[in-house]
Structure formats: structure tokens, C-alpha cells
N, C-alpha and C. Protein backbone atom coordinates (compact mmCIF):
# COMPACT_ATOMS: atom_id res chain seq x y z
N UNK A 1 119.45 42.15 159.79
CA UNK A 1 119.28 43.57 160.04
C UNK A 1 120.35 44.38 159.32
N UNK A 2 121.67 44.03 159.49
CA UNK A 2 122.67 44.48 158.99
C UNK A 2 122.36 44.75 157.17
N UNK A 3 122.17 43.55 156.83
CA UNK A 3 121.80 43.57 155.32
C UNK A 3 120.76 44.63 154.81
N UNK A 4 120.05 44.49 155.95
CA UNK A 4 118.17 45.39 155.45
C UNK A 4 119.14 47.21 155.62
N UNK A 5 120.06 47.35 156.48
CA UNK A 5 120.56 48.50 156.58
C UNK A 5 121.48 48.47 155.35
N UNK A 6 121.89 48.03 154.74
CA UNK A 6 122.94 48.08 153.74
C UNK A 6 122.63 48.25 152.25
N UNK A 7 121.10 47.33 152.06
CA UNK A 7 119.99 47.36 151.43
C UNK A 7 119.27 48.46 150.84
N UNK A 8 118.93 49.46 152.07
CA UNK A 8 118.69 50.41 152.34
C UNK A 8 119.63 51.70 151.45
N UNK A 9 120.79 51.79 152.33
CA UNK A 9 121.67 52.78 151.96
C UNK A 9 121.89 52.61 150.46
N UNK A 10 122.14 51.47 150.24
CA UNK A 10 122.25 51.40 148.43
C UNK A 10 121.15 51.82 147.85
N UNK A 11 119.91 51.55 148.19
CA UNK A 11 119.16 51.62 147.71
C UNK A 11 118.93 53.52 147.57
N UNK A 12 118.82 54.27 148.68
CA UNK A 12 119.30 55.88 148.93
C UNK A 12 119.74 56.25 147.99
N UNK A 13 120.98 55.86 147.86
CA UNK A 13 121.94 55.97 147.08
C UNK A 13 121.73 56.37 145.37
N UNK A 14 121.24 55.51 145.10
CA UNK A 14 120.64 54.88 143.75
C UNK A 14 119.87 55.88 143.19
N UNK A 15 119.09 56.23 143.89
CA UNK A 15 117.56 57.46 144.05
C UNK A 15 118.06 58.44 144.19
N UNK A 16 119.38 58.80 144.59
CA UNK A 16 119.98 60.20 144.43
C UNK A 16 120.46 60.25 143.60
N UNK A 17 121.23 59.32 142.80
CA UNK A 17 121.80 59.69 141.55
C UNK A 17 121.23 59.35 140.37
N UNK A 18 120.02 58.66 140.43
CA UNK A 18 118.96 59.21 139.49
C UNK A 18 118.41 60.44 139.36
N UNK A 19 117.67 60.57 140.37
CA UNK A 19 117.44 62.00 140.79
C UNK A 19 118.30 63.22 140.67
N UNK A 20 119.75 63.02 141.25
CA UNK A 20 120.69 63.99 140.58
C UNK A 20 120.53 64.13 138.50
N UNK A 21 120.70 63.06 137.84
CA UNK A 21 120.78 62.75 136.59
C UNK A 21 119.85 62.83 135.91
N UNK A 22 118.33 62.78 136.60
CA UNK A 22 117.19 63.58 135.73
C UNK A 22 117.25 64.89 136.32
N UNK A 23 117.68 65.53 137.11
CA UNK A 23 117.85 66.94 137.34
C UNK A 23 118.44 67.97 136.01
N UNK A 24 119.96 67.07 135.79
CA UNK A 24 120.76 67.98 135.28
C UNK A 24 120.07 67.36 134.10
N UNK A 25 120.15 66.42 133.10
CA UNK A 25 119.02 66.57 132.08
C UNK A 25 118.19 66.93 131.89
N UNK A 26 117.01 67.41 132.38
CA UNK A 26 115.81 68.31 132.41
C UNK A 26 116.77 69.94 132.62
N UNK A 27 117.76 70.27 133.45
CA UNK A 27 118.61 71.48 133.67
C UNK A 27 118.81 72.05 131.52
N UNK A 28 119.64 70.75 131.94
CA UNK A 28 120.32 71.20 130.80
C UNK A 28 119.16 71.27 129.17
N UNK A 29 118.39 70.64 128.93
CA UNK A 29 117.43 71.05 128.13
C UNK A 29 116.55 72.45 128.26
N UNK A 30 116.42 72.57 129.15
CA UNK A 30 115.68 73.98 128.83
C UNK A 30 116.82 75.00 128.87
N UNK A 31 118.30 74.64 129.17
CA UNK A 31 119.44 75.56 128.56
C UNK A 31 119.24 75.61 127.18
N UNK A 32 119.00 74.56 126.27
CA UNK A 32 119.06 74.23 124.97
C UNK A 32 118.15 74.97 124.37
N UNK A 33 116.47 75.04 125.12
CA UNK A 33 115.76 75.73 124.66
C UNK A 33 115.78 76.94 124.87
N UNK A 34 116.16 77.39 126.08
CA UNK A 34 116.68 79.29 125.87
C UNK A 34 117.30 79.58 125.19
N UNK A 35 118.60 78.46 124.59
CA UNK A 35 119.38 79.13 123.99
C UNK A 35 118.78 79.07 122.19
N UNK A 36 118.06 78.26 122.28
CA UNK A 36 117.04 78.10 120.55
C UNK A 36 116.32 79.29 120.56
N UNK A 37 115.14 79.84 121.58
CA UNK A 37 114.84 80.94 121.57
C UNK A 37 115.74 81.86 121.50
N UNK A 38 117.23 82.22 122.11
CA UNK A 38 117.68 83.62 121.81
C UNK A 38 117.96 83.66 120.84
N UNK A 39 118.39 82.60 120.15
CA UNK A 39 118.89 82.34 118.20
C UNK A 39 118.15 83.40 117.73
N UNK A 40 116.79 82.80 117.86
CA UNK A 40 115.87 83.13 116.92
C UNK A 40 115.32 84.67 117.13
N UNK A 41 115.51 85.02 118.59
CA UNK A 41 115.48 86.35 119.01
C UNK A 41 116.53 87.39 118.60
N UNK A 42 117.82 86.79 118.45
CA UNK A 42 118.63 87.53 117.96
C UNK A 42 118.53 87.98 116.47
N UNK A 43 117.55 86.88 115.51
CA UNK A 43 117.45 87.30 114.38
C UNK A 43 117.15 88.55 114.45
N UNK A 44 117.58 89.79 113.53
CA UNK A 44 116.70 91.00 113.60
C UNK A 44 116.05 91.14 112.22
N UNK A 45 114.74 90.90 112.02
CA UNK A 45 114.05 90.91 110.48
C UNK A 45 113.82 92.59 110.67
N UNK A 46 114.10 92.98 109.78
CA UNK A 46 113.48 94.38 108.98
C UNK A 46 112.48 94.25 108.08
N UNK A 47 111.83 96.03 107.62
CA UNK A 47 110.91 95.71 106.91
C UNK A 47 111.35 95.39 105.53
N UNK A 48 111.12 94.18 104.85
CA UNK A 48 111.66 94.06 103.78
C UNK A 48 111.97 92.71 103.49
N UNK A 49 112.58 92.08 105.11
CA UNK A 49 113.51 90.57 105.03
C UNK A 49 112.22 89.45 104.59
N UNK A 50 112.84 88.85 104.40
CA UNK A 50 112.08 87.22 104.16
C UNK A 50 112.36 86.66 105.53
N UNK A 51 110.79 86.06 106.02
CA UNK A 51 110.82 85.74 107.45
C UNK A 51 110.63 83.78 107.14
N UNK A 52 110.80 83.45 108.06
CA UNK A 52 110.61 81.79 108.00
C UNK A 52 109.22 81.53 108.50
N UNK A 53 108.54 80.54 107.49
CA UNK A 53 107.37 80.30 107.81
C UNK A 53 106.55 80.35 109.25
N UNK A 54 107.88 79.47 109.93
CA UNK A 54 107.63 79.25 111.30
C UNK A 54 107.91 80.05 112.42
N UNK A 55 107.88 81.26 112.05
CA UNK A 55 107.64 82.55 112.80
C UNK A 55 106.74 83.76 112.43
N UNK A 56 105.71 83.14 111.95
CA UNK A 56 104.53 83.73 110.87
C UNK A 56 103.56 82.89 111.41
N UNK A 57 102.44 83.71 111.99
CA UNK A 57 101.07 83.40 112.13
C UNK A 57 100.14 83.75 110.86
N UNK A 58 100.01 82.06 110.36
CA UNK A 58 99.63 82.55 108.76
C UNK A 58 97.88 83.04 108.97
N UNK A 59 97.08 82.68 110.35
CA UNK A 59 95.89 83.60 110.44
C UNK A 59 95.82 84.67 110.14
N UNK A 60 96.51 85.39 111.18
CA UNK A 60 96.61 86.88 111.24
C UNK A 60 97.71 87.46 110.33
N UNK A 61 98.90 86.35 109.38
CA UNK A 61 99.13 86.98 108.52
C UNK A 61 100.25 87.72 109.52
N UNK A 62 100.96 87.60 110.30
CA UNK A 62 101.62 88.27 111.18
C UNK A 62 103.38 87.80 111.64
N UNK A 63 104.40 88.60 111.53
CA UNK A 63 105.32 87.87 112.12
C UNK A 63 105.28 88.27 113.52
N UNK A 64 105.18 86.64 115.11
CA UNK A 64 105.13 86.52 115.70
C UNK A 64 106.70 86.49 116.54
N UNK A 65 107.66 86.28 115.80
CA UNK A 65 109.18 86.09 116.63
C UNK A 65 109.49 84.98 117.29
N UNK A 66 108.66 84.21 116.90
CA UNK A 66 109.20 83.37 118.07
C UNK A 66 108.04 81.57 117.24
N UNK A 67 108.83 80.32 117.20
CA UNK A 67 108.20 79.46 116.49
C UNK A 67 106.61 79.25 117.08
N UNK A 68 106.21 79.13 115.75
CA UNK A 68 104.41 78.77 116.16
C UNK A 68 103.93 77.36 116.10
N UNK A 69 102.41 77.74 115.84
CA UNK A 69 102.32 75.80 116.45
C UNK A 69 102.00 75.23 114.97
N UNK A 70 102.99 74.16 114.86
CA UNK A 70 102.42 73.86 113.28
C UNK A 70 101.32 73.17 113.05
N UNK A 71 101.01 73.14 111.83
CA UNK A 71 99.32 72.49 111.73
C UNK A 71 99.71 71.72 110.62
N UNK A 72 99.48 70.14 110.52
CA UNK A 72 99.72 69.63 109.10
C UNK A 72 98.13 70.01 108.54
N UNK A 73 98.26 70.26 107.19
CA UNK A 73 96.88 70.00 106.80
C UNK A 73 97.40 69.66 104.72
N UNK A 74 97.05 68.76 104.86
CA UNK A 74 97.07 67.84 103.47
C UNK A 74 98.92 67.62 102.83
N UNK A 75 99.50 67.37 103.92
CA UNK A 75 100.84 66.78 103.47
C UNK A 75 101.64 68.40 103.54
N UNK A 76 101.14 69.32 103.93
CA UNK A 76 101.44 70.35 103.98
C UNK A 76 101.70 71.24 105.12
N UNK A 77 102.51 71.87 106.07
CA UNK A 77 102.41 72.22 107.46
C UNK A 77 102.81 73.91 107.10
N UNK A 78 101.36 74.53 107.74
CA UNK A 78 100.79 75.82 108.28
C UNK A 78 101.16 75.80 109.76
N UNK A 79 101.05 76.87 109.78
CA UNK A 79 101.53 77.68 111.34
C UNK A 79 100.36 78.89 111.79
N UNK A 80 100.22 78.44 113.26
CA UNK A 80 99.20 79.74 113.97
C UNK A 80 99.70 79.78 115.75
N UNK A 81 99.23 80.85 115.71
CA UNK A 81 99.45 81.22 116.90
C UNK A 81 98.59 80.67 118.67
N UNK A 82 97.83 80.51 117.91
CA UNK A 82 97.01 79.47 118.85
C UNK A 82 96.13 78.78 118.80
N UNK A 83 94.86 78.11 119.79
CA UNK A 83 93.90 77.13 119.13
C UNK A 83 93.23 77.43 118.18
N UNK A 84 92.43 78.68 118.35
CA UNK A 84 92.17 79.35 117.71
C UNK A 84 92.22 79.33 115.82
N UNK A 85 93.07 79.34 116.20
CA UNK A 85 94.32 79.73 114.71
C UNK A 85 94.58 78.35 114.03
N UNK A 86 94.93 77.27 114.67
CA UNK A 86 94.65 75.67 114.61
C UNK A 86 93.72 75.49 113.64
N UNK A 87 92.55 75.53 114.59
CA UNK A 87 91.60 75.50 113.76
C UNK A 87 90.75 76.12 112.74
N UNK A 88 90.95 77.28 112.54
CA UNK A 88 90.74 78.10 111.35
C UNK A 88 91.69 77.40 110.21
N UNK A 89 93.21 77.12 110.31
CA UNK A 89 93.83 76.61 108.93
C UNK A 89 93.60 74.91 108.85
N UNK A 90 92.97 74.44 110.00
CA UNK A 90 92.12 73.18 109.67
C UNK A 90 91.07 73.09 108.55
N UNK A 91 90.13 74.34 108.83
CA UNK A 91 89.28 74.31 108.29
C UNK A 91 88.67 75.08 107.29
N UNK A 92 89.71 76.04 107.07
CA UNK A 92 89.36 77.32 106.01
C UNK A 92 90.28 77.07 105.00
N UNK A 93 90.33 76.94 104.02
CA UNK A 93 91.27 76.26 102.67
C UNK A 93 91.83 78.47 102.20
N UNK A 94 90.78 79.21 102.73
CA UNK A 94 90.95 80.94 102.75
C UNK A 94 92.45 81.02 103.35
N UNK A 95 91.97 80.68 104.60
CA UNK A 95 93.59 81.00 105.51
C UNK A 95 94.43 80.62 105.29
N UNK A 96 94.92 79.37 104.34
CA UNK A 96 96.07 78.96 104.11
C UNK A 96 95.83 79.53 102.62
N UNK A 97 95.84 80.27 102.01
CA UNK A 97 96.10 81.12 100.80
C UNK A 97 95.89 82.23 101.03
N UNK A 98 97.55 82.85 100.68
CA UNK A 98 97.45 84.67 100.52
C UNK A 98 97.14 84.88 99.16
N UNK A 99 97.49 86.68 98.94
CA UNK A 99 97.34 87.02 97.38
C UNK A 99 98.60 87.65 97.38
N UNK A 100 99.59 87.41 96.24
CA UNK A 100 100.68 87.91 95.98
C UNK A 100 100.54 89.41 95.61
N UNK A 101 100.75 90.23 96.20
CA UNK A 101 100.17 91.72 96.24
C UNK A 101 101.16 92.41 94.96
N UNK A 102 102.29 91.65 93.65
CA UNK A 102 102.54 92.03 92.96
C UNK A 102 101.70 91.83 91.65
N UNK A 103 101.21 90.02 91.72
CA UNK A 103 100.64 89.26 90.89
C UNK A 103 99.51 89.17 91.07
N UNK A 104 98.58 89.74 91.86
CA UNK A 104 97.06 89.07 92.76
C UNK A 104 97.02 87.99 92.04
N UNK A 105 97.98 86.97 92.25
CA UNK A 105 97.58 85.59 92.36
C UNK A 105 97.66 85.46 93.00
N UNK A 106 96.63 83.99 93.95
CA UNK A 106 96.53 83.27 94.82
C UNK A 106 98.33 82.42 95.08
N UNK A 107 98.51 82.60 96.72
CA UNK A 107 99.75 81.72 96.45
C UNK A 107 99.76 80.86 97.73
N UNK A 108 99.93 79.29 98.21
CA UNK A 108 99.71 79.15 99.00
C UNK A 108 100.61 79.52 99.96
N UNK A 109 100.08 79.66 101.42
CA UNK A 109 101.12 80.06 102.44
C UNK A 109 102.19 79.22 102.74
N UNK A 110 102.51 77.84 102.79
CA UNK A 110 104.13 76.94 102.72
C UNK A 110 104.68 77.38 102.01
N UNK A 111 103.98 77.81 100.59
CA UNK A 111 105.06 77.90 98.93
C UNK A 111 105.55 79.33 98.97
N UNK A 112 104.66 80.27 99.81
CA UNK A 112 105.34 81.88 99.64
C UNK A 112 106.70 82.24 99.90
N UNK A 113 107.14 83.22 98.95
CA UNK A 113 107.67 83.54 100.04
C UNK A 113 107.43 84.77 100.47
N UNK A 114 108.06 84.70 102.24
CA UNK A 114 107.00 85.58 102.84
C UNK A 114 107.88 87.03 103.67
N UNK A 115 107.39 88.02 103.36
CA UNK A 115 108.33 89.47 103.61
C UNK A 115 106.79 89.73 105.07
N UNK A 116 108.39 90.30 105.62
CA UNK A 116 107.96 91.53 106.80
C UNK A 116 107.83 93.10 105.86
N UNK A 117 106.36 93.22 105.87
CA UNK A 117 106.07 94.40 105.41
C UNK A 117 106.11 95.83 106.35
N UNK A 118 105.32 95.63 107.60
CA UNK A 118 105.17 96.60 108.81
C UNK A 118 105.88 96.24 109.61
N UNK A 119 106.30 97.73 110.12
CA UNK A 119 107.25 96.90 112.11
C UNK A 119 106.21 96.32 112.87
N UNK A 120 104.57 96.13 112.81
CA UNK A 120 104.08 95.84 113.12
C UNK A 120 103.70 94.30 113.23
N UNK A 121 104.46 94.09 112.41
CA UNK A 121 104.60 92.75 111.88
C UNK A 121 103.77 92.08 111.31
N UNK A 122 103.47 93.53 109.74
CA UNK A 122 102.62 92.34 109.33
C UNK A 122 103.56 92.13 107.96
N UNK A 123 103.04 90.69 107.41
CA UNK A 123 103.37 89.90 106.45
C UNK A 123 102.85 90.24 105.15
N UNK A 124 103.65 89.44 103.88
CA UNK A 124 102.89 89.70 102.77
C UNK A 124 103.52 88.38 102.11
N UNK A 125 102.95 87.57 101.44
CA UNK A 125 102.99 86.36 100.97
C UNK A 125 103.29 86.60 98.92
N UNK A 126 104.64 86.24 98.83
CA UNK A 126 104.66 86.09 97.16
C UNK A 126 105.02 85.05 96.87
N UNK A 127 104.86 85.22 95.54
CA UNK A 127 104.70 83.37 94.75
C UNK A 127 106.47 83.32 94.28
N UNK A 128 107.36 84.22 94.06
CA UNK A 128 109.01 84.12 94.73
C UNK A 128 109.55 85.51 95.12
N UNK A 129 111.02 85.29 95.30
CA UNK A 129 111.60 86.08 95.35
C UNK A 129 111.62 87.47 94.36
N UNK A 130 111.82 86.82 93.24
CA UNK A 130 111.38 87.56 92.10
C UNK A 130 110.49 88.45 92.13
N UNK A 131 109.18 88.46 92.43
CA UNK A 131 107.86 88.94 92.69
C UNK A 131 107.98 89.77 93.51
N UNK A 132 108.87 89.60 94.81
CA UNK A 132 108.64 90.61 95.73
C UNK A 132 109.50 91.62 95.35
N UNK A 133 111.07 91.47 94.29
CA UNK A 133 111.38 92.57 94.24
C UNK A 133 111.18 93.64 92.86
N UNK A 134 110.42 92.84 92.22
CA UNK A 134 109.29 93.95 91.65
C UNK A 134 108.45 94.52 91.74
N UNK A 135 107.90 94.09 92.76
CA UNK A 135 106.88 94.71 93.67
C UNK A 135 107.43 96.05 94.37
N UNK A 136 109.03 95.73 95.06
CA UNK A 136 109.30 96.29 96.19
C UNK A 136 109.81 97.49 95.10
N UNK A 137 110.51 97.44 93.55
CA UNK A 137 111.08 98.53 92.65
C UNK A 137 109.85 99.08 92.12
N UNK A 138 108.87 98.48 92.20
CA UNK A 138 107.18 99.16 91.26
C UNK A 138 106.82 100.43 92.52
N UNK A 139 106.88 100.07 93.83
CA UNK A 139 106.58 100.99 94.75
C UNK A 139 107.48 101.42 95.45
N UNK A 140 108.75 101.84 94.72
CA UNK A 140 110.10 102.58 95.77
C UNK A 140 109.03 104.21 96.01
């Protein structure tokens, strides 16, 4: 009896400080992830900046603020905002190509690079840096 009580208590024991230790690990990760989101919240893009792919809903062509869901499609990873959006750059070879609005060439959306045009957040996709700031001196 003595043993089965002793058994016991260790056993208590054990289960609390697991339990304590997946607490504060699960705690402490979503510290990690608030604090990844405020990073990225703290960025402040203007109209003008070069935004990172992965805060660009390349459907809607939109900067979203915050990382989207990536989509591999042919060794290549697109971003959307939801299922929706998934599956449109699954399946539309359209949605994953903008038009470089200096060059109207086709440019794909990984290779752009990609400016916050509106506070609205919309996007504009060029084939480089270069491009956009002739674009941006052609229409001061």
C-alpha cells in the first residue's frame, strides 16, 4: 500500500511538470509569434516602398500586412490570402503573372519586384528595380 501511495505521488508529480513544461513552451511560442507579427507590423511601407512577396496577395494584387499562405506551384512559391486565392494561383498560370506597368511586359509574380502603389494597398509588379524608377520619374 505504502508503495502504491508513493507510486502514485511520483507519478502526480511527473504530470505536473510535464504539464507545467508544455505550458510554458506552448506560452512562450506564441510570445515568439506576437512578437514576429509586431516586426512585421512595425514595418511602415509607403506608397512607393518595395513590399516582400509574402505580404502581397498576388490574387487581388494587394498588400495584406501581415504573411500569407504560400502556394508552391512549379518550383516556384506564390502567396494568397485565402482558399480561395490557393486555388486560383493553382490553377490560373493569369494570376501568377503581372504586367510591368513601365514595360507592359509580362513579369512573373516571385521575380517582381513589387511596389505599394495605393494606401489602399494596392500593388504593382516590375521586372526590377530599375523599371520602377522610371516609371516612378516618367510620372512625377
Amino acid at each position: 500500500m505504502k508503495n502504491l501511495k508513493l507510486k502514485s505521488i511520483v507519478m502526480i508529480a511527473f504530470m505536473v511538470s510535464v504539464s507545467n513544461f508544455t505550458y510554458a513552451q506552448h506560452d512562450h511560442s506564441k510570445k515568439d509569434i506576437k512578437h514576429t507579427e509586431n516586426k512585421t507590423d512595425q514595418q511602415n511601407y509607403v506608397i512607393g516602398s518595395q513590399v516582400p512577396n509574402e505580404l502581397v496577395c498576388m490574387v487581388n494584387d494587394a498588400y495584406m500586412g501581415k504573411p500569407q499562405i504560400p502556394v508552391p506551384v512549379d518550383g516556384k512559391t506564390y502567396y494568397g490570402c485565402c482558399k480561395m486565392c490557393v486555388g486560383t494561383l493553382n490553377e490560373k498560370e493569369s494570376a501568377r503573372t503581372g504586367i510591368d506597368p513601365y514595360s507592359n511586359k509580362p513579369v512573373d509574380k516571385t521575380e517582381a519586384y513589387i511596389v505599394l502603389m495605393k494606401e489602399e494597398g494596392e500593388v504593382a509588379y516590375f521586372e526590377s528595380k530599375e523599371n520602377y524608377l522610371k516609371y516612378k520619374n516618367k510620372n512625377k
